[in-house]
Protein backbone atom coordinates (compact mmCIF):
# COMPACT_ATOMS: atom_id res chain seq x y z
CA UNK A 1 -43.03 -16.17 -21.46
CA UNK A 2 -44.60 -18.73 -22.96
CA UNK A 3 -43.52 -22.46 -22.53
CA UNK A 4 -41.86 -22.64 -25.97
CA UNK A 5 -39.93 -19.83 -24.68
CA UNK A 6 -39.49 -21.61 -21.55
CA UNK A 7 -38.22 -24.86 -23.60
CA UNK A 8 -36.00 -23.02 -25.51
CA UNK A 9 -33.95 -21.30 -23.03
CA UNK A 10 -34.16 -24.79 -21.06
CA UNK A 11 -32.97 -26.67 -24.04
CA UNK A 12 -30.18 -23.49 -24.30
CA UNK A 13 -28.74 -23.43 -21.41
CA UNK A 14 -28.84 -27.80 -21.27
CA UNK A 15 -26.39 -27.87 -24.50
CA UNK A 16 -24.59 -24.41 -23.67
CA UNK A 17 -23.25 -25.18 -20.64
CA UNK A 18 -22.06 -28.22 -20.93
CA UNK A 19 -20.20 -26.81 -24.19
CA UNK A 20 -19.23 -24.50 -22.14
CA UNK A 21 -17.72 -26.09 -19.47
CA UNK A 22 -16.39 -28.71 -22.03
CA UNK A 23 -14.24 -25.85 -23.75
CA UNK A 24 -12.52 -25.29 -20.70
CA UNK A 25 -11.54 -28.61 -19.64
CA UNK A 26 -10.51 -28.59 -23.47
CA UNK A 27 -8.28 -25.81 -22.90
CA UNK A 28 -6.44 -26.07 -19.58
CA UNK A 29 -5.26 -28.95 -21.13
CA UNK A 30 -4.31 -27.31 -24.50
CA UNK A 31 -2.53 -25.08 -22.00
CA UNK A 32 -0.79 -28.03 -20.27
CA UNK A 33 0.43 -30.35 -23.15
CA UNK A 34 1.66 -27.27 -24.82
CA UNK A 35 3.01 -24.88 -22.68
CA UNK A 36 5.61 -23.17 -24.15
CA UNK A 37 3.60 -22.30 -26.97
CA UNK A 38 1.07 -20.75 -24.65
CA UNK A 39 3.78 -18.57 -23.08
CA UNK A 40 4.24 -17.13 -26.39
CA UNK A 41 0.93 -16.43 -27.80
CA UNK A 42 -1.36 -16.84 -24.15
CA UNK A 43 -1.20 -13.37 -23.29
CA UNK A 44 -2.58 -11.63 -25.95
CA UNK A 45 -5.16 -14.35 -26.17
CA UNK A 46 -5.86 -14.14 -22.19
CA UNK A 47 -6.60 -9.98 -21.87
CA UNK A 48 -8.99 -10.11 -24.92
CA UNK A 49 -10.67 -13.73 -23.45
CA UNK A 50 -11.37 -12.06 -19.88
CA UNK A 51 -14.37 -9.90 -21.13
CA UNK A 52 -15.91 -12.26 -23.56
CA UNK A 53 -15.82 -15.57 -21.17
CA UNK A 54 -17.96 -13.02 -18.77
CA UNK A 55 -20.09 -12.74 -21.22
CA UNK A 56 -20.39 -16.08 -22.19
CA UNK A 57 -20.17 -18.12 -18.71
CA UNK A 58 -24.17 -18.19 -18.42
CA UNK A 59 -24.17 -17.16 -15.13
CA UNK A 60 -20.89 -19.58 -14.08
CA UNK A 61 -18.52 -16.35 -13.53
CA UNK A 62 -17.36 -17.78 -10.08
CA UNK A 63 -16.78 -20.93 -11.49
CA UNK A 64 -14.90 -20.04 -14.22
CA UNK A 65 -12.58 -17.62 -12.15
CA UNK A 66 -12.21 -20.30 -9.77
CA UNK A 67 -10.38 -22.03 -12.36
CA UNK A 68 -8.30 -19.09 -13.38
CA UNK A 69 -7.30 -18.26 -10.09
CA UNK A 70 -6.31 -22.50 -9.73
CA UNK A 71 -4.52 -22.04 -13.24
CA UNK A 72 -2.88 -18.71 -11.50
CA UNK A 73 -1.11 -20.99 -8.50
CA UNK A 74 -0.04 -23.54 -10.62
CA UNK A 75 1.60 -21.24 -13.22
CA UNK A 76 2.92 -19.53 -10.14
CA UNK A 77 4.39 -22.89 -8.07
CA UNK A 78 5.62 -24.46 -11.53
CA UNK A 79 8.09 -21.51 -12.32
CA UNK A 80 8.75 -20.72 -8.53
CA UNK A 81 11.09 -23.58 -7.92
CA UNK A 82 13.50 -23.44 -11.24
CA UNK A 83 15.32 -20.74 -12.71
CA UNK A 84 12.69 -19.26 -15.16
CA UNK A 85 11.88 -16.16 -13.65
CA UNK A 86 9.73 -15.16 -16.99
CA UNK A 87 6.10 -14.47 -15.26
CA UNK A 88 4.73 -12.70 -18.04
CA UNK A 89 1.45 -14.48 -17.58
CA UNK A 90 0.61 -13.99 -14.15
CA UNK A 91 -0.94 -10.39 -14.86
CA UNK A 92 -2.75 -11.60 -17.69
CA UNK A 93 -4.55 -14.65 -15.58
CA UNK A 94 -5.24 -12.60 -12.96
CA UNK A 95 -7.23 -9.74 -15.12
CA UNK A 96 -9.18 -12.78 -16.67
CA UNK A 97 -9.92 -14.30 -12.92
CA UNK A 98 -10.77 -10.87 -11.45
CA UNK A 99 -12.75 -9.81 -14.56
CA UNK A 100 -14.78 -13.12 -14.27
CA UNK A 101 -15.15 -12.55 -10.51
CA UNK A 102 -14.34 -9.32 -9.07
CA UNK A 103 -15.15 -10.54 -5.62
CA UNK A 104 -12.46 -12.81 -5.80
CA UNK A 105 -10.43 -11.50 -2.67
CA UNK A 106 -7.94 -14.16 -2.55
CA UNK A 107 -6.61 -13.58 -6.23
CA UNK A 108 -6.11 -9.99 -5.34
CA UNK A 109 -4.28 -10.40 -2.21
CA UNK A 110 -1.78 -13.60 -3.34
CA UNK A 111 -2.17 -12.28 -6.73
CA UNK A 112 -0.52 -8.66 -5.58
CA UNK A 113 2.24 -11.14 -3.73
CA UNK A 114 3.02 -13.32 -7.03
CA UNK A 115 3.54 -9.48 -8.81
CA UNK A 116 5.73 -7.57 -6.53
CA UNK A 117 7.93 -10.27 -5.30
CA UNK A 118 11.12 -9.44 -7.12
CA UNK A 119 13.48 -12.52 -5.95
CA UNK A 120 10.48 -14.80 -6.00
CA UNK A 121 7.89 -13.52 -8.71
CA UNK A 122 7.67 -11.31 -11.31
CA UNK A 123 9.14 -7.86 -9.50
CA UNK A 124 6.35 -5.83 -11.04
CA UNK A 125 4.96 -4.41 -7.77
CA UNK A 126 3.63 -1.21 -10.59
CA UNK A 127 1.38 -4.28 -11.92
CA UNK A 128 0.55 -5.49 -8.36
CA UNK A 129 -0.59 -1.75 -7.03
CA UNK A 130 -3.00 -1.90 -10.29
CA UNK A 131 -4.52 -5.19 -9.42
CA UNK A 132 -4.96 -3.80 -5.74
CA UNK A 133 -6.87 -0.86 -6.80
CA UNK A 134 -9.13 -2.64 -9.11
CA UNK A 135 -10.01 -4.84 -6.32
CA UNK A 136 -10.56 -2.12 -3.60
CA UNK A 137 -12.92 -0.48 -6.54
CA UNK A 138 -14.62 -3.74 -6.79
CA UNK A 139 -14.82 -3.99 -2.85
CA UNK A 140 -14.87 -1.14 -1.34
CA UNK A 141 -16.00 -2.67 2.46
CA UNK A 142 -12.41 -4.87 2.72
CA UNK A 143 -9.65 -3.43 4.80
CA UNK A 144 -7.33 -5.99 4.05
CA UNK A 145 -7.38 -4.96 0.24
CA UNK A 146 -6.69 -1.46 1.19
CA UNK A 147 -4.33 -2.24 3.69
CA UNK A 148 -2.32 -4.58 0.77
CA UNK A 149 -1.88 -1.11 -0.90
CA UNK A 150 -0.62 0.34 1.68
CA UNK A 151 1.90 -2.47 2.15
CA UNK A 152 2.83 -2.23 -1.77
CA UNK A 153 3.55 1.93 -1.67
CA UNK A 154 5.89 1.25 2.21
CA UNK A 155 7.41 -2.09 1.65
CA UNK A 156 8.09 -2.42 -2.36
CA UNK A 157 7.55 1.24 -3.79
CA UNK A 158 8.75 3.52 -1.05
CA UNK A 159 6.36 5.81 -1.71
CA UNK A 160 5.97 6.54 2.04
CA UNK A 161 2.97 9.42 1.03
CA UNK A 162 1.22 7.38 -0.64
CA UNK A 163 1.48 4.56 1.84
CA UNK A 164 0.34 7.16 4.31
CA UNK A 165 -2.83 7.93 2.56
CA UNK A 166 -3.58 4.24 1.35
CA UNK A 167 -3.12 3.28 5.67
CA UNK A 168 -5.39 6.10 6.10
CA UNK A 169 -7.80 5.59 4.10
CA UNK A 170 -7.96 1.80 5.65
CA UNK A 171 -8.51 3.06 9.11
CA UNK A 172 -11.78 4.47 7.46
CA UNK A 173 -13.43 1.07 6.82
CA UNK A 174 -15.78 -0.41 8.94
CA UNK A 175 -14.22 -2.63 11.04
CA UNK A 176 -10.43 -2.47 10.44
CA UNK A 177 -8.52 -2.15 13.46
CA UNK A 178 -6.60 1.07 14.76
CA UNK A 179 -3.21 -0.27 13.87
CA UNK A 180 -3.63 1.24 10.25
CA UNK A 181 -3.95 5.04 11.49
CA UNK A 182 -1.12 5.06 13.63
CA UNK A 183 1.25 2.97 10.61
CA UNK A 184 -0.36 5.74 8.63
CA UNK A 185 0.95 8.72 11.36
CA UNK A 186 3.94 6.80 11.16
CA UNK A 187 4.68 6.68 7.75
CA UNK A 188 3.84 10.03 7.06
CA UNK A 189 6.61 11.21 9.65
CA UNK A 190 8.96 9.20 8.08
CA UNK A 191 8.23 10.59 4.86
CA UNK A 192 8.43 14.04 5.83
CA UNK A 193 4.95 15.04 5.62
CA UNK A 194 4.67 16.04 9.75
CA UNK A 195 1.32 17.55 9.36
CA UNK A 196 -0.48 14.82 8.01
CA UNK A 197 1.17 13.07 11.15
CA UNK A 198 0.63 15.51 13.75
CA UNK A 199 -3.45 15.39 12.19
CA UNK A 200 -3.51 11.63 12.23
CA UNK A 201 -2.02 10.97 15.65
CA UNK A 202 -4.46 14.12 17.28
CA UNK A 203 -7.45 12.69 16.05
CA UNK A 204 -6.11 8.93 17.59
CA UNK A 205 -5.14 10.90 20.64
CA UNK A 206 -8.77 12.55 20.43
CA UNK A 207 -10.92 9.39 19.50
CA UNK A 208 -9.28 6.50 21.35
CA UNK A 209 -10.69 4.86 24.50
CA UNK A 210 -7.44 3.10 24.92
CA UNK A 211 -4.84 4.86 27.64
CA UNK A 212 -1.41 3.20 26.18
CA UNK A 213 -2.70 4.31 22.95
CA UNK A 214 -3.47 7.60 24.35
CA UNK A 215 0.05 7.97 26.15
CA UNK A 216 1.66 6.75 22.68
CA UNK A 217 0.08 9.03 20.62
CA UNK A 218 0.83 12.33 23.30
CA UNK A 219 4.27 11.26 22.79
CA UNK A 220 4.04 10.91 19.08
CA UNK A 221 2.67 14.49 18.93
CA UNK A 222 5.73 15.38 21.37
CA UNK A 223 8.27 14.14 18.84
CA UNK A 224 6.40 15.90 15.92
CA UNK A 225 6.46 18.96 17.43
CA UNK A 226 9.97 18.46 18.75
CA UNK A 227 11.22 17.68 14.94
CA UNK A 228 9.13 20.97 13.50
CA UNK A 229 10.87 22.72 15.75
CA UNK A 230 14.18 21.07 15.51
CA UNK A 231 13.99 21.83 11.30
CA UNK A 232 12.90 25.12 11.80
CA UNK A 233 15.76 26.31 14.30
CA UNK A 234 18.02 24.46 12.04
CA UNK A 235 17.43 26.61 9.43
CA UNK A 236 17.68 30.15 11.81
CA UNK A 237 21.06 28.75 12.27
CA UNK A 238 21.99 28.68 8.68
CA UNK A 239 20.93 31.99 8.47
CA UNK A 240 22.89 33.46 11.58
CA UNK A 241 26.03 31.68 9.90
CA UNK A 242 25.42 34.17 6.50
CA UNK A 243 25.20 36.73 8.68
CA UNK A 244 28.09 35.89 11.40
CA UNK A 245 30.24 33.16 9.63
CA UNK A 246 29.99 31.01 12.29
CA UNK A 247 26.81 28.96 13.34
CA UNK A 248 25.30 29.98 16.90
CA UNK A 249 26.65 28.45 19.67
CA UNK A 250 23.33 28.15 21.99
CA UNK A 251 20.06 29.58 21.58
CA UNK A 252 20.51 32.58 23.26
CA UNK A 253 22.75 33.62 20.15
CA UNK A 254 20.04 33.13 18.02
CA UNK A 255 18.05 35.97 20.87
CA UNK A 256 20.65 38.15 21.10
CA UNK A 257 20.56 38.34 16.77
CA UNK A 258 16.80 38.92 17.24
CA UNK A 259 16.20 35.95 15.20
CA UNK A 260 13.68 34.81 17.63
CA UNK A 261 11.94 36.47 20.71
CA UNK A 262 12.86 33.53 23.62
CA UNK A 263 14.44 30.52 24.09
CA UNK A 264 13.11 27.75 21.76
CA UNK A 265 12.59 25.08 24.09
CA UNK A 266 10.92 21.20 23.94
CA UNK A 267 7.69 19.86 24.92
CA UNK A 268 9.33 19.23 28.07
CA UNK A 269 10.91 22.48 28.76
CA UNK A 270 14.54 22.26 27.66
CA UNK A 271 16.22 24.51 25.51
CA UNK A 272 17.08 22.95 22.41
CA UNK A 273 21.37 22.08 21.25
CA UNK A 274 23.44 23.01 18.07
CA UNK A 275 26.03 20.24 17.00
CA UNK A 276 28.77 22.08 15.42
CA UNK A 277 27.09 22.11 11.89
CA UNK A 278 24.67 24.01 13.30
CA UNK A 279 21.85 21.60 13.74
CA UNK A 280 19.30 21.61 16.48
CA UNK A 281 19.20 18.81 18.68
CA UNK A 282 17.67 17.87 21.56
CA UNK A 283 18.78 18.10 25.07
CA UNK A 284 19.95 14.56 26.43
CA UNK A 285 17.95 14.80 29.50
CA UNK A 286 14.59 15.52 27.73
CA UNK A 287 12.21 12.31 27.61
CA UNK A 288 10.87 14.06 24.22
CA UNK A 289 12.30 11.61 21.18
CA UNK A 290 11.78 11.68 17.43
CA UNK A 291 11.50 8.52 15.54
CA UNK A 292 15.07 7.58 14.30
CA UNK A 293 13.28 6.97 10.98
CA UNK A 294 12.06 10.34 10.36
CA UNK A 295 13.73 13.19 8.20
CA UNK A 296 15.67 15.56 10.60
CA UNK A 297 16.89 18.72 9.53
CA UNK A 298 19.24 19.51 6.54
């Protein structure tokens, strides 16, 4: 390049950043002495602006999504302690700070909060599990972005499958602790899906060096099998009560019918119970339990 060139792009970047940098000290304030027209028009103005500041910022994308992010708290803590619970602008902002910055971990992580807060934010955890995923796209290597989705599907979706997975996938990363495969064995049990569990806790049963966790997850697997088997025998007894009109009264009716070829028993060797409904249940002196949380059988 020659050192015309050179001056050029000197003298370029000397007048365009300042500009620059100028034009948005110019318009946080636009946005302060005239708020309420901003809440009107801002957002349509804020997801086209996103895009083009990138392209524009020279270089300063951190900086600039520093200040978005700062404009993001404020908007946030202004509206948090009155009655307007109108955060229509909070998605916008954030897609503008995360655009500028995608590395921007902290406006993923609050910004998710602000979202799916329904008493105190704008109850849109939908919006929230978007910004999450853009930011585990952007940064692949952070646990604590995956494990925010996670949190989103359990605690404000109850979408325990997809929690499951999100846990999963968490336990994956490169450094995240344990904790997130078992929540994610957990889950899935609770949500029905007992062979995702019974996978999960094997392979922490399999891989771990720790003995409680070891002992935890043998009992975990105990309780899976206990509720397979619990759902299954259940549904024998529905069955036997087409055929009879009266549910079996121990498991030996269910051998007797030839409806299976021994006593079902637990992991720890006693036969299993019918309520008077016809349920399986387990016998009270078994140290076998199921997770009160978990689906039992219909």
């Amino acid at each position: 390049m020659s050192s015309r060139s050179k001056n050029r792009v000197a003298w370029f970047a000397a007048v365009a950043v300042p500009v620059l940098l100028a034009s948005v000290i110019l318009l946080q304030r636009s946005i302060d002495a005239q708020r309420d027209t901003f809440a009107k028009q801002g957002e349509e103005l804020l997801v086209q602006s996103g895009p083009l500041l990138k392209k524009l910022s020279l270089g300063y994308d951190s900086l600039l999504a520093d200040i978005y992010w700062t404009r993001v708290v404020q908007y946030y803590g202004a509206k948090l302690p009155t009655s307007d619970r109108n955060f229509s602008l909070l998605a916008p902002l954030l897609e503008v700070a995360t655009t500028l910055d995608p590395h921007l971990i902290p406006a993923y992580h609050f910004g998710a909060f602000f979202l799916s807060e329904k008493q105190g934010g704008a109850g849109r955890p939908d919006l929230a599990v978007d910004l999450v995923k853009k930011g585990v796209a952007a940064n692949p290597d952070s646990w604590l972005l995956a494990s925010d989705l996670g949190f989103l599907y359990y605690m404000r979706l109850y979408d325990y499958p997809k929690a499951a997975e999100a846990y999963y996938e968490t336990s994956k990363i490169p450094g995240a602790p344990q904790m997130f495969k078992i929540l994610a064995a957990r889950i899935a049990s609770k949500g029905g899906a007992l062979e995702t569990s019974r996978m999960i806790w094997t392979q922490v049963y399999q891989t771990t060096t720790d003995e409680q966790v070891k002992k935890k997850a043998l009992e975990e697997l105990k309780g899976i099998k206990a509720q397979a088997d619990e759902m299954a025998i259940s549904q024998l007894a529905q069955e036997y009560q087409k055929r009879f009109g009266h549910y079996p009264q121990s498991m030996r009716d269910l051998v007797e019918a030839r409806m299976v070829q021994g006593v079902p028993v637990d992991p720890d060797g006693f036969p299993y119970r019918f309520t008077s409904e016809g349920k399986a249940v387990l016998d009270p002196k078994t140290t076998v339990s199921i997770d009160p949380g978990a689906p039992g059988p219909k």
